[in-house]
C-alpha atoms as a PDB file:
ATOM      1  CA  UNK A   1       0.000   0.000   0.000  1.00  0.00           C
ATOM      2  CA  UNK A   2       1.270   3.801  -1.096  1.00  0.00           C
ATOM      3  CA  UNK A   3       2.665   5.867   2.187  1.00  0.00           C
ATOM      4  CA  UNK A   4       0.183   8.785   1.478  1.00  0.00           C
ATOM      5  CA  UNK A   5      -2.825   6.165   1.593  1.00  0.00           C
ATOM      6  CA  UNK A   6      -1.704   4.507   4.844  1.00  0.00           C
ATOM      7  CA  UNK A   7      -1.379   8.134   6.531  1.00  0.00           C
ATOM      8  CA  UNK A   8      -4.704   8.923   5.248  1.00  0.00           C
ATOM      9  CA  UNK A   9      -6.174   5.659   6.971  1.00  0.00           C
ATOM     10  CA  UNK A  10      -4.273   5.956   9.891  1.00  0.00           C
ATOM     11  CA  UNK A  11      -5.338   9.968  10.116  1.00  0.00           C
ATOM     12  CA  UNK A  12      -9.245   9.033   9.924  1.00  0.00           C
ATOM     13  CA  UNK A  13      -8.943   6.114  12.157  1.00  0.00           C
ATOM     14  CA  UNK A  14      -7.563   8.493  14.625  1.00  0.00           C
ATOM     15  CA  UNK A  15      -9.824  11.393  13.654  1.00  0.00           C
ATOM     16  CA  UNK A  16     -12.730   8.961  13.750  1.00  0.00           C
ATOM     17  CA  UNK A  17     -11.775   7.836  17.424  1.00  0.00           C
ATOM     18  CA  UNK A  18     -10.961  10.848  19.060  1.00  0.00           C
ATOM     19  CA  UNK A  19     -14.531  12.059  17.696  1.00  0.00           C
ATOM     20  CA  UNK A  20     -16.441   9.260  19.355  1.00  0.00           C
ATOM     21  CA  UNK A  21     -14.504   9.513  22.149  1.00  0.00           C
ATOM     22  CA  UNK A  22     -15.361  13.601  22.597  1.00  0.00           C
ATOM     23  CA  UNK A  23     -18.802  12.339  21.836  1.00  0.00           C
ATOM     24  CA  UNK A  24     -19.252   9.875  24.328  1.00  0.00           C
ATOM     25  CA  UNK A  25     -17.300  12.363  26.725  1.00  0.00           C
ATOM     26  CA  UNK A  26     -20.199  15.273  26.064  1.00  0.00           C
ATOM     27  CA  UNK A  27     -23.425  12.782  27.081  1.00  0.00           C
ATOM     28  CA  UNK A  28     -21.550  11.452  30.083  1.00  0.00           C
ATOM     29  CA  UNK A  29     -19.992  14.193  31.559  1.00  0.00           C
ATOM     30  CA  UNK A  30     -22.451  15.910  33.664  1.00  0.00           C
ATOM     31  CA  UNK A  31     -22.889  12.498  35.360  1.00  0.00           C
ATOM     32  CA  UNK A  32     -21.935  13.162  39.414  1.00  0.00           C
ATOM     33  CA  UNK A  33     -20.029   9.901  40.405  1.00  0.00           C
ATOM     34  CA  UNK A  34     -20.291  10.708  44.027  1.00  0.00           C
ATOM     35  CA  UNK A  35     -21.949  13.267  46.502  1.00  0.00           C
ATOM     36  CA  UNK A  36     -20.767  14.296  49.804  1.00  0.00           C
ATOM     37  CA  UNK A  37     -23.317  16.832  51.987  1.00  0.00           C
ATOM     38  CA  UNK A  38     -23.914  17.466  55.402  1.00  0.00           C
ATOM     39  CA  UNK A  39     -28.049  17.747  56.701  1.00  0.00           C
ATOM     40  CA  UNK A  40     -27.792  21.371  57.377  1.00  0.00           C
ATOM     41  CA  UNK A  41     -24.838  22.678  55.323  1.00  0.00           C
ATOM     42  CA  UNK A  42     -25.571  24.992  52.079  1.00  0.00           C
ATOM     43  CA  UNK A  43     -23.088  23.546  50.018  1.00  0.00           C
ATOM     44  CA  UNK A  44     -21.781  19.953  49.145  1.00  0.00           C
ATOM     45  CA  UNK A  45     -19.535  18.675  47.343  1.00  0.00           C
ATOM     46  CA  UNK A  46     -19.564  16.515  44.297  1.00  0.00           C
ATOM     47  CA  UNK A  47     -16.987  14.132  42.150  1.00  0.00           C
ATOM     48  CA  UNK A  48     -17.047  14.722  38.609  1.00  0.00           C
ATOM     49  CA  UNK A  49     -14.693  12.872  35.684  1.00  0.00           C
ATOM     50  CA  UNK A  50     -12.441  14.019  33.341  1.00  0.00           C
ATOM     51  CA  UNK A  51     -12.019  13.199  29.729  1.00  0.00           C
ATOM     52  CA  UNK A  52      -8.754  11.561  31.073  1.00  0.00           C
ATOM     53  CA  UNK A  53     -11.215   9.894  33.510  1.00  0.00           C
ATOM     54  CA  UNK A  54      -9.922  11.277  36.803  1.00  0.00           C
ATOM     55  CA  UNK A  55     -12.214  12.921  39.698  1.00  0.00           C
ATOM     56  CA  UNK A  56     -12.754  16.488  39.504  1.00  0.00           C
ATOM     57  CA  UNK A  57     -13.902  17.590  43.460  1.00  0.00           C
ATOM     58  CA  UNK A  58     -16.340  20.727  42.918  1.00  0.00           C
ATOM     59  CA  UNK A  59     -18.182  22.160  45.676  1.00  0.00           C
ATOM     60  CA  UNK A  60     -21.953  23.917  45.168  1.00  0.00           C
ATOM     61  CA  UNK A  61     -23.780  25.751  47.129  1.00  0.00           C
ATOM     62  CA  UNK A  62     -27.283  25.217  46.719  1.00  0.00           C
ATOM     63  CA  UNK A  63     -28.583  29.127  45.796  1.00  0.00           C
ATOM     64  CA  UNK A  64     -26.167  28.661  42.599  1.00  0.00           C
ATOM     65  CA  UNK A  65     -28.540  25.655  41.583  1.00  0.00           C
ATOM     66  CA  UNK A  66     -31.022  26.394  38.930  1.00  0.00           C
ATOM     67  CA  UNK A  67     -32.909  24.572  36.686  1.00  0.00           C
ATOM     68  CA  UNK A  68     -31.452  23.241  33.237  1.00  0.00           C
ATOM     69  CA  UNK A  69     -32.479  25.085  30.137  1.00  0.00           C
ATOM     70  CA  UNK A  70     -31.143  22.648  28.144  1.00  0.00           C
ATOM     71  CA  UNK A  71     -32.077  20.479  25.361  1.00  0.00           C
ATOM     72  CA  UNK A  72     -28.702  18.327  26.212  1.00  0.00           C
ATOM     73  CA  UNK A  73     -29.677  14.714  27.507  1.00  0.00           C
ATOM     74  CA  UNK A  74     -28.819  13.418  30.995  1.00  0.00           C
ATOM     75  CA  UNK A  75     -29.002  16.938  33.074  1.00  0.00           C
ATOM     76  CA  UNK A  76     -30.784  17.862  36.232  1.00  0.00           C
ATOM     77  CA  UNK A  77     -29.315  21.021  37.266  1.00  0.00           C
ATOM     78  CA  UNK A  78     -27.126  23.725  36.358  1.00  0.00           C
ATOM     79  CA  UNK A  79     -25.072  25.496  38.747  1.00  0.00           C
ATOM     80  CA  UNK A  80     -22.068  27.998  38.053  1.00  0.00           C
ATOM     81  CA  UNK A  81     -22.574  27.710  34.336  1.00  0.00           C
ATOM     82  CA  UNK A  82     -21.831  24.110  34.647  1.00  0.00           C
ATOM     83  CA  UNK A  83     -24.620  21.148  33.978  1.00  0.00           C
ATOM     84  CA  UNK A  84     -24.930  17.939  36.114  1.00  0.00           C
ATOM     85  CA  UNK A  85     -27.164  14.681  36.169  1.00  0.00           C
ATOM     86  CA  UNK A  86     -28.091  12.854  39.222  1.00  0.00           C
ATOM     87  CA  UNK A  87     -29.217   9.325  39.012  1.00  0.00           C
ATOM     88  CA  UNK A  88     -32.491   9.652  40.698  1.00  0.00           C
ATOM     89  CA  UNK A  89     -32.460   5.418  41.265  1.00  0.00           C
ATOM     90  CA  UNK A  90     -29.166   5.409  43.039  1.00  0.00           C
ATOM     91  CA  UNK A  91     -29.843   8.714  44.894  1.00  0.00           C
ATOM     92  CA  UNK A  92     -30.736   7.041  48.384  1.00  0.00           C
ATOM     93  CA  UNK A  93     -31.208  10.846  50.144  1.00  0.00           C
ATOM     94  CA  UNK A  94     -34.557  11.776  48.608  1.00  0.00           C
ATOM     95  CA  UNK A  95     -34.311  14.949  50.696  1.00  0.00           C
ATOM     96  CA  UNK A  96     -31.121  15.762  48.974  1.00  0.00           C
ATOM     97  CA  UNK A  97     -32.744  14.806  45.439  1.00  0.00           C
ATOM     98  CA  UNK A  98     -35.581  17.142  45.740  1.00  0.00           C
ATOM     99  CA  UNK A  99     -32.980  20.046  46.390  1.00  0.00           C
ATOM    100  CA  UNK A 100     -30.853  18.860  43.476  1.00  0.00           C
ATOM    101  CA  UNK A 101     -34.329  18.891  41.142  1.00  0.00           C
ATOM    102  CA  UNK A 102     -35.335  22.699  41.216  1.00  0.00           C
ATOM    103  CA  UNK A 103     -38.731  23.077  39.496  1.00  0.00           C
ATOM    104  CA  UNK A 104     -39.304  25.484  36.909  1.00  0.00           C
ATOM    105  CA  UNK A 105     -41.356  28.369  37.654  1.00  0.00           C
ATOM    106  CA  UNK A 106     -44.193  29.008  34.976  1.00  0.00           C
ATOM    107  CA  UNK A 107     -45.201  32.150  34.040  1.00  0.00           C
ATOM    108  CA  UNK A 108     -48.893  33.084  33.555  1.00  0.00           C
ATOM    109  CA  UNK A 109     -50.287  34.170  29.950  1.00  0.00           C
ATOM    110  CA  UNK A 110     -50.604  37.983  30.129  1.00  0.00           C
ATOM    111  CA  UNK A 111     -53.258  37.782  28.561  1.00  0.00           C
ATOM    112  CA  UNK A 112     -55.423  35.980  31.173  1.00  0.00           C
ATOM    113  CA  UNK A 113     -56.252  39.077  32.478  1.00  0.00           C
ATOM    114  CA  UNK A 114     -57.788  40.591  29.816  1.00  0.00           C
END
């Protein structure tokens, strides 16, 4: 086989996995592996993982939580411009999961009134 068609193989074998890779990287990455909080603390503090899938410790308070306006799949919150996804089945502290889950607040037609 030529030299220039064996680089161009090996190039869009690479280019091909590095994409899938990034892709797969994107969906999972607002996934929180593990949450640590206090009952009565405003903050906690969650492990996230890297794209060279090491923990990333970030700590949130909760009055930086608000909801996702998102059409990006796998998010629950969004706090300091970042998203993250709780797994509501392996969530045991349904106290914690209800402040993780902010609701949106709905607006009224303005033109109820009328």
């Amino acid at each position: 086989m030529n030299v220039i068609l064996k680089g161009a193989v090996a190039s869009s074998v690479i280019f091909l996995s590095a994409t899938t890779t990034a892709a797969l990287h994107w969906f999972v990455s607002p996934y929180i592996h593990k949450i640590r909080w206090q009952p009565g603390s405003d903050s906690f503090e969650v492990d996230m993982m890297s794209w060279l899938a090491t923990y990333i410790p970030r700590n949130i308070k909760f009055a930086d939580i608000r909801p996702p306006e998102t059409n990006r799949p796998f998010v629950t919150f969004k706090a300091n411009g970042n998203f993250y996804f709780v797994d509501a089945e392996h969530c045991h502290n349904k106290a914690l999961l209800a402040r993780l889950t902010p609701q949106k607040v709905t607006h009224g037609s303005a033109l109820k009134n009328l």
